[in-house]
C-alpha atoms as a PDB file:
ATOM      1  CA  UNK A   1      81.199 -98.714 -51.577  1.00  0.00           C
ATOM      2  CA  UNK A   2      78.842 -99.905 -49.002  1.00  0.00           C
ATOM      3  CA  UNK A   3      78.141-103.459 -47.073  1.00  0.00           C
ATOM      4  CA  UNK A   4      74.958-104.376 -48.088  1.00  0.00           C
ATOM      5  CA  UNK A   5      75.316-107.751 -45.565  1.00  0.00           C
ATOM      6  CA  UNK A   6      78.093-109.412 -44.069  1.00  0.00           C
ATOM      7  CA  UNK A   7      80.536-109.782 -46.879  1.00  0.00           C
ATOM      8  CA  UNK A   8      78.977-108.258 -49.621  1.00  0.00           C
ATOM      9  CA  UNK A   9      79.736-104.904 -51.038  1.00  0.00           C
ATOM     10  CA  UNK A  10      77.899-102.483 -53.352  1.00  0.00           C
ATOM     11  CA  UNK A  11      78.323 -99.548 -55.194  1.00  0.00           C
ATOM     12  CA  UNK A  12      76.410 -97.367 -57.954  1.00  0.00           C
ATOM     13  CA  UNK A  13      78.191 -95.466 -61.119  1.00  0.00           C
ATOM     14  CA  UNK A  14      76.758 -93.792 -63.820  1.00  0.00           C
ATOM     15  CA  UNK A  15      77.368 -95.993 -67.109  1.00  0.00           C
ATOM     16  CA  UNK A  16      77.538 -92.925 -69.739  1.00  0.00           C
ATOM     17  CA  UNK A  17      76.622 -96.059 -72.758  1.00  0.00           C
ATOM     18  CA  UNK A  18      72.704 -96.383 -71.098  1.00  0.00           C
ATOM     19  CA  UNK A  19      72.977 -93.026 -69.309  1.00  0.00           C
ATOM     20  CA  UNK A  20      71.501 -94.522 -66.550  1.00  0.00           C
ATOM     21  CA  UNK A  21      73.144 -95.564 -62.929  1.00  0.00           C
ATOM     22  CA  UNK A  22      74.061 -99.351 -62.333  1.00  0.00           C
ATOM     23  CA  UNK A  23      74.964-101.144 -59.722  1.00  0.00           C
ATOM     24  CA  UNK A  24      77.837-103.877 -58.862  1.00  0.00           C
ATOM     25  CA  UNK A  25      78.905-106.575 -56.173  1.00  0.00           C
ATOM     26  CA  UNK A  26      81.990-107.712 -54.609  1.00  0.00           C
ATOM     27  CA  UNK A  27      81.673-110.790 -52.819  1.00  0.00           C
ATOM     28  CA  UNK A  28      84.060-110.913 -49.589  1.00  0.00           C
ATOM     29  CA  UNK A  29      85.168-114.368 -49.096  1.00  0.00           C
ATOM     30  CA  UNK A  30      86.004-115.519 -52.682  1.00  0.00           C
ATOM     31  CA  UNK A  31      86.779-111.827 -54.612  1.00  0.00           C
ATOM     32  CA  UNK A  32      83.734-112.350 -57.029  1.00  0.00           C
ATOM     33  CA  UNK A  33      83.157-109.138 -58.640  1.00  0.00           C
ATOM     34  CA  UNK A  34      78.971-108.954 -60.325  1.00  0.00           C
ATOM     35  CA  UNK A  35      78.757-107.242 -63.083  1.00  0.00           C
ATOM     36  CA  UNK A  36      81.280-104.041 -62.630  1.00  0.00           C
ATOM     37  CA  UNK A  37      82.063-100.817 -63.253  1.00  0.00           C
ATOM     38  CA  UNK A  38      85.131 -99.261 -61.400  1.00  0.00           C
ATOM     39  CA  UNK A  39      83.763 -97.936 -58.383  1.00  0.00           C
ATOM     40  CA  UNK A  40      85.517 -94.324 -56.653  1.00  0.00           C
ATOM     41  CA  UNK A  41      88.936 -95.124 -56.324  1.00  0.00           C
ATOM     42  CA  UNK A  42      89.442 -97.921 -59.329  1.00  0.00           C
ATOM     43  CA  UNK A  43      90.865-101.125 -58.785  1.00  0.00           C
ATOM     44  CA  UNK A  44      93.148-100.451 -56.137  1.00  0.00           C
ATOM     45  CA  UNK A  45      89.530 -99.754 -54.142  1.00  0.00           C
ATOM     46  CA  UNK A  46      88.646-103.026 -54.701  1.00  0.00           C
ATOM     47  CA  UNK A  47      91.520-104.882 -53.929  1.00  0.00           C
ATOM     48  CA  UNK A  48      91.656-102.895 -50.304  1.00  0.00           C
ATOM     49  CA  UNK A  49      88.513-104.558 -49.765  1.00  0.00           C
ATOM     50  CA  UNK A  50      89.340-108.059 -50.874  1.00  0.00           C
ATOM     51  CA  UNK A  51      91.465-109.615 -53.697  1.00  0.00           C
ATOM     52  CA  UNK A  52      89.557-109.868 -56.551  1.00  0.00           C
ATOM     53  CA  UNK A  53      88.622-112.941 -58.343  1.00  0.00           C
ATOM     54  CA  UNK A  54      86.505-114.477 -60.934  1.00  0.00           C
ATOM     55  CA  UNK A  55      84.320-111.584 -62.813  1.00  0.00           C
ATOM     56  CA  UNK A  56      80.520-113.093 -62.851  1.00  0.00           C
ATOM     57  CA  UNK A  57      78.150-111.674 -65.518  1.00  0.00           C
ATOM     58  CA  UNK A  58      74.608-111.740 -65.323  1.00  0.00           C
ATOM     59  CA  UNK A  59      74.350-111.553 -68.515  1.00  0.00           C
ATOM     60  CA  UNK A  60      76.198-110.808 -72.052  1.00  0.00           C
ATOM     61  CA  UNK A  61      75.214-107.500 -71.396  1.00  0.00           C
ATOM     62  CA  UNK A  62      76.609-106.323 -68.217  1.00  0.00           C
ATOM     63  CA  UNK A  63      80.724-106.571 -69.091  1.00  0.00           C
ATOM     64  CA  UNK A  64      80.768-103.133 -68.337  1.00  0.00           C
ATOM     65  CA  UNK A  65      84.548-102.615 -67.028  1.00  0.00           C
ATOM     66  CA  UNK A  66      85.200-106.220 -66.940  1.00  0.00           C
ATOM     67  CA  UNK A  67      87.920-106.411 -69.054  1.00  0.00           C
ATOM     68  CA  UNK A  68      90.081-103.421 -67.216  1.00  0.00           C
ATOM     69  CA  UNK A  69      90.054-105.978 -64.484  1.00  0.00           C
ATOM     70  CA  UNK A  70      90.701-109.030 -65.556  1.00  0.00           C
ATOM     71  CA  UNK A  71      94.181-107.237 -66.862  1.00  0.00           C
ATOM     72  CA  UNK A  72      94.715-105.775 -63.525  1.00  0.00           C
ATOM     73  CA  UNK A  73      94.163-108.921 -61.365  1.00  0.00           C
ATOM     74  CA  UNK A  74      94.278-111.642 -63.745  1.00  0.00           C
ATOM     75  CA  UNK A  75      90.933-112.676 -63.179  1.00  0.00           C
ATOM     76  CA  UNK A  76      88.180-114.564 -65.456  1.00  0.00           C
ATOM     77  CA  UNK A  77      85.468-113.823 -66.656  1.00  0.00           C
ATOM     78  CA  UNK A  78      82.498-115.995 -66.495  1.00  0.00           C
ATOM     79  CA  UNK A  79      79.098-115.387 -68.249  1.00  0.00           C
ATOM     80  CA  UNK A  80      76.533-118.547 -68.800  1.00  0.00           C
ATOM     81  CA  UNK A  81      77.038-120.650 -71.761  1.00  0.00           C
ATOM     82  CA  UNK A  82      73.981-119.384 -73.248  1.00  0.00           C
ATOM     83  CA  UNK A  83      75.668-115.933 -73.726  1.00  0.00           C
ATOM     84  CA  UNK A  84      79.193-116.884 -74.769  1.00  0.00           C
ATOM     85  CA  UNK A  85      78.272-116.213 -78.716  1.00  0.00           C
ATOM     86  CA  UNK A  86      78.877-112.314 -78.341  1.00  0.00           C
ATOM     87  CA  UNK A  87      82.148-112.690 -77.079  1.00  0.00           C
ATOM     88  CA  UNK A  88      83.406-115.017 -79.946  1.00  0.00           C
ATOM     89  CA  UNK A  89      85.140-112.557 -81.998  1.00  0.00           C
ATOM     90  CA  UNK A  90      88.810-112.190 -82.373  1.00  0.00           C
ATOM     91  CA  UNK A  91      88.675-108.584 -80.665  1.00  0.00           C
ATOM     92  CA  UNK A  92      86.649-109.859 -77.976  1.00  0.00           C
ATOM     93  CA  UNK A  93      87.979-110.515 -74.299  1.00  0.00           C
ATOM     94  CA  UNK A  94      88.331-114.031 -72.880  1.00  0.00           C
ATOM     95  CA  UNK A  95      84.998-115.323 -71.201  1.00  0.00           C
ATOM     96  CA  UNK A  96      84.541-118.807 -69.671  1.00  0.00           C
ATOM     97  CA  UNK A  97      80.905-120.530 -69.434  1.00  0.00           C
ATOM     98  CA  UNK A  98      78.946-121.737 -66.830  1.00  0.00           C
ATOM     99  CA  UNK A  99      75.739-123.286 -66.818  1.00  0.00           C
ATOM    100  CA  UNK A 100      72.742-122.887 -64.817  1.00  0.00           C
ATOM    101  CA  UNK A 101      73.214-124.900 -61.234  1.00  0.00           C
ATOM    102  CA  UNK A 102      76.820-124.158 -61.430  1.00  0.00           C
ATOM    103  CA  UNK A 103      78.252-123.197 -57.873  1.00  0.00           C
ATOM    104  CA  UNK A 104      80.551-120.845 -60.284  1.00  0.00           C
ATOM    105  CA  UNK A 105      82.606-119.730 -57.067  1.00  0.00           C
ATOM    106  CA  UNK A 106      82.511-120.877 -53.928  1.00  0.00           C
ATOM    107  CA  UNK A 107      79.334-119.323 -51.875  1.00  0.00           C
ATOM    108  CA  UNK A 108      77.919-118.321 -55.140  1.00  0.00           C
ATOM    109  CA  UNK A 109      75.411-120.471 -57.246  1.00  0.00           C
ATOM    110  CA  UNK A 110      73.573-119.354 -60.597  1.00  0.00           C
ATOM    111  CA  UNK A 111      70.371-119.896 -60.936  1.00  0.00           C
ATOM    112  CA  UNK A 112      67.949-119.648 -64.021  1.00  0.00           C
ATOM    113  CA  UNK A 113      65.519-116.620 -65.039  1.00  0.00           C
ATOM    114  CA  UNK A 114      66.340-116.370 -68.677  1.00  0.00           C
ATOM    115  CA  UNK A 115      63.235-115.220 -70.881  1.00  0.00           C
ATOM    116  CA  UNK A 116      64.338-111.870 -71.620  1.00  0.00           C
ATOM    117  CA  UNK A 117      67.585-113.233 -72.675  1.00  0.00           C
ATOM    118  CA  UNK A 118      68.269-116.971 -72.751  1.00  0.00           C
ATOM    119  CA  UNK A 119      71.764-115.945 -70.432  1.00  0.00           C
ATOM    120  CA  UNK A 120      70.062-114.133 -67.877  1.00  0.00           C
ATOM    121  CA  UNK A 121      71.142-115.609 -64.757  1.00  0.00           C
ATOM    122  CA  UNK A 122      70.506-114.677 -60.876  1.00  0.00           C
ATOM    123  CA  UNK A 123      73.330-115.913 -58.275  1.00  0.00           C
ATOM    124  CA  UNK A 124      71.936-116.969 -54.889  1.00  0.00           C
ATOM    125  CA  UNK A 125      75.057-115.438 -52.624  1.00  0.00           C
ATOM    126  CA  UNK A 126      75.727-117.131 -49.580  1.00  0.00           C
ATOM    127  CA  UNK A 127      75.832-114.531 -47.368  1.00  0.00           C
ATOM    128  CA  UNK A 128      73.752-113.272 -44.060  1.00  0.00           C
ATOM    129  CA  UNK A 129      70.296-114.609 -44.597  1.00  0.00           C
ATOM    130  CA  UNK A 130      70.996-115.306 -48.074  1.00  0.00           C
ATOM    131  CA  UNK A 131      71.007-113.220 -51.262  1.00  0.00           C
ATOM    132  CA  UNK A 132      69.273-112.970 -54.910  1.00  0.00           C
ATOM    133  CA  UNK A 133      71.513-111.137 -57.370  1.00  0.00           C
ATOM    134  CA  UNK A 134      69.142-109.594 -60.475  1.00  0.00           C
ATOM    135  CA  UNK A 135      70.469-109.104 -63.940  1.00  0.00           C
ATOM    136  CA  UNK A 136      67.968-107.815 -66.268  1.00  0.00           C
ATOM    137  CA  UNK A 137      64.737-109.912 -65.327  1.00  0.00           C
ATOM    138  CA  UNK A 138      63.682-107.839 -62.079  1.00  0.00           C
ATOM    139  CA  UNK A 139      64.851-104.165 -61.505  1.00  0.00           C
ATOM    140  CA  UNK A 140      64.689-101.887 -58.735  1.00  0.00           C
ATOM    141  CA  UNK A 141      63.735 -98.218 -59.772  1.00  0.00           C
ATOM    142  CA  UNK A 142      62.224 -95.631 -56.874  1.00  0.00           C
ATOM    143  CA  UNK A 143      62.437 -97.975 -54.450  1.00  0.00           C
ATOM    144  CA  UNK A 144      59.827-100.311 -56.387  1.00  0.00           C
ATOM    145  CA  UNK A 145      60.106-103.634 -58.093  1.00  0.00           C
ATOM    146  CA  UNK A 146      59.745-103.830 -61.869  1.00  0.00           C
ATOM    147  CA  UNK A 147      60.493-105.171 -64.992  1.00  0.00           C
ATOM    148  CA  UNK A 148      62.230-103.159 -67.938  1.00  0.00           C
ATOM    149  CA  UNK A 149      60.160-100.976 -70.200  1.00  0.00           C
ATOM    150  CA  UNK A 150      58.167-102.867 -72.899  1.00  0.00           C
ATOM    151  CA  UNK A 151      60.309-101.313 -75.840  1.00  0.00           C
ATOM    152  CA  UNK A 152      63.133-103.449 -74.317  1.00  0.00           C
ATOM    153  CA  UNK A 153      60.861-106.641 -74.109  1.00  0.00           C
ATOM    154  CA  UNK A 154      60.946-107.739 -77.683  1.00  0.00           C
ATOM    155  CA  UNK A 155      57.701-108.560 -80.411  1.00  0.00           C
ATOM    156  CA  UNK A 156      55.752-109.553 -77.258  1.00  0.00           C
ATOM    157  CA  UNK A 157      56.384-108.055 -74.065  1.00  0.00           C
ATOM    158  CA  UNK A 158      53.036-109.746 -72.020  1.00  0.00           C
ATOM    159  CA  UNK A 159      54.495-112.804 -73.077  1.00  0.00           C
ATOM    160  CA  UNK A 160      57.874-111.845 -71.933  1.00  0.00           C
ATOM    161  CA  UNK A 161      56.469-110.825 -68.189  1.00  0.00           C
ATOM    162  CA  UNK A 162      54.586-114.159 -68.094  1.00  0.00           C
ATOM    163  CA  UNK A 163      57.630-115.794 -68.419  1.00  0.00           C
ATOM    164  CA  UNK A 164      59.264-113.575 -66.224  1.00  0.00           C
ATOM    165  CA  UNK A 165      56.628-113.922 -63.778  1.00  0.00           C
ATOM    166  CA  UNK A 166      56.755-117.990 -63.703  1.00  0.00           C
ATOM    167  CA  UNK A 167      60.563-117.948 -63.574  1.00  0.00           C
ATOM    168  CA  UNK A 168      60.743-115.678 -60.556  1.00  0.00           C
ATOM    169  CA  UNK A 169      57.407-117.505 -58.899  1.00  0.00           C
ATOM    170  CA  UNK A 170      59.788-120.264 -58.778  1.00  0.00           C
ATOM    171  CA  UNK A 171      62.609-118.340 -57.248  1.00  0.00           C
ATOM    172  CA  UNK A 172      60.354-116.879 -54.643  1.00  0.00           C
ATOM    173  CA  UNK A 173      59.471-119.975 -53.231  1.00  0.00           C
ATOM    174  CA  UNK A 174      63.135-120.809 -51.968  1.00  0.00           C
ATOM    175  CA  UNK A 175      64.007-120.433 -48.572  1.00  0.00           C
ATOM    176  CA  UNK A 176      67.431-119.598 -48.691  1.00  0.00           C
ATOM    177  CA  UNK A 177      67.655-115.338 -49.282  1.00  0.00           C
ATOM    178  CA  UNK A 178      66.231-112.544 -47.560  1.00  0.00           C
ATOM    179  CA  UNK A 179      68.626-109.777 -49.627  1.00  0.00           C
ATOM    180  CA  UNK A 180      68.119-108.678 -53.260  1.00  0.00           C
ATOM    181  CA  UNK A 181      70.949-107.330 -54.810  1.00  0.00           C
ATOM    182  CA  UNK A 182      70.281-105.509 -58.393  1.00  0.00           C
ATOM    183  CA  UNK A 183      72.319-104.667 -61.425  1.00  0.00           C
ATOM    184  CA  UNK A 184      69.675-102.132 -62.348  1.00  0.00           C
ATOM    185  CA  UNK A 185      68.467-100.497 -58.610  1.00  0.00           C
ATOM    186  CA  UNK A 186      69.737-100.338 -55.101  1.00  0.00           C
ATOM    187  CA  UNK A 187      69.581-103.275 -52.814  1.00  0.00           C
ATOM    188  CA  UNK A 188      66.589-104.785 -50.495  1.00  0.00           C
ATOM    189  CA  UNK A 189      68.295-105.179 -47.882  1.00  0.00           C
ATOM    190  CA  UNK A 190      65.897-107.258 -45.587  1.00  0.00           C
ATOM    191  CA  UNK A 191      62.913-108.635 -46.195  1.00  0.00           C
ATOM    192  CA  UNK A 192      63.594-109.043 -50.338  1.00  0.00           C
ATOM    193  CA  UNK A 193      61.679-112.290 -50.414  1.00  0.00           C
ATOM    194  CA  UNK A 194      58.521-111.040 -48.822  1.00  0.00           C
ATOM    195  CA  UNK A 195      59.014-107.812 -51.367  1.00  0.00           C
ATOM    196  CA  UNK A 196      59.175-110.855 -54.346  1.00  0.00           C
ATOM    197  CA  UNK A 197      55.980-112.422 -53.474  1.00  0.00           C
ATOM    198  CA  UNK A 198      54.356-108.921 -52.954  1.00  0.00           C
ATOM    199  CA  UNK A 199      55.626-108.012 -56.290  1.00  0.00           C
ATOM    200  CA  UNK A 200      54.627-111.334 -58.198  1.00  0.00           C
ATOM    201  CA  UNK A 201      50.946-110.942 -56.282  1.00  0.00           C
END
């Protein structure tokens, strides 16, 4: 694990389901843990770093090791309303809404993207200059901005961007991050919001 900023850690794993590496978050100062896989060490890593609290998905998605945990700490799981529906079944784990605007934790506030799913949710962490944490909606891959392949975009995948493209327009006129944090790509670690408008042109 690694500070990205004052307060916020990060660390990558390979998630064997997508064969791909992905990235999570532990927020300092109220134990929020963004979309995780056990880093090196397991939970007993985490909790020498801070004691873990609430688990904050980006989206339905991303429960990756959530529910390993929530056991070990006793701590909730929260994914926006929007996304609750695949976690309905009887064999599914306890998750808790939240809806867009929500400060969900202390120092932690989700924000809308949706479009590529109606959950998909970025949380402006209040930490250092500020920080933008992605879900699906914006990736990080070779250093460069992007959005997921088209065969992951649905019937219409230019409609999809546009959306994507408006949402985030939005976003990148705020004046309260300079940090963007990924669950698909390493971190920008200064200067994310002039690397947002450079990206949306």
């Amino acid at each position: 694990m690694d500070e990205v900023i004052d307060g916020v850690l990060h660390w990558a794993t390979f998630h064997e389901g997508i064969g791909q590496t992905v990235h999570s978050h532990l927020y300092i100062p109220s134990g929020a843990i963004f979309d995780p896989r056990l880093p090196e060490g397991g939970v007993e890593a985490l909790s020498a770093a801070a004691l873990p609290g609430d688990i904050l998905l980006s989206n339905r998605h991303h429960l990756r090791h959530a529910q390993a945990l929530a056991e070990a700490y006793g701590s909730v799981i929260r994914c926006h309303e929007a996304g609750l529906h695949a976690f309905a079944g009887d064999d599914q784990p306890d998750v808790q809404g939240f809806a867009f605007g929500d400060d969900v934790v202390p120092g932690v506030t989700a924000l809308e993207l949706g479009v590529l799913t109606p959950e998909d949710t970025v949380f402006r962490l209040d930490a250092g200059p500020g920080a933008l944490l992605f879900a699906d909606g914006l990736i990080r891959q070779d250093g460069e901005l992007m959005f997921v392949p088209d065969s992951l975009m649905g019937d219409d995948p230019e409609g999809v961007k546009r959306g994507l493209r408006e949402r985030l327009a939005v976003l990148a006129e705020r004046d309260d991050f300079d940090v963007l944090l990924f669950a698909h790509g390493e971190p920008v670690r200064e200067g994310g919001r002039g690397a947002l408008q450079t990206f949306l042109g």
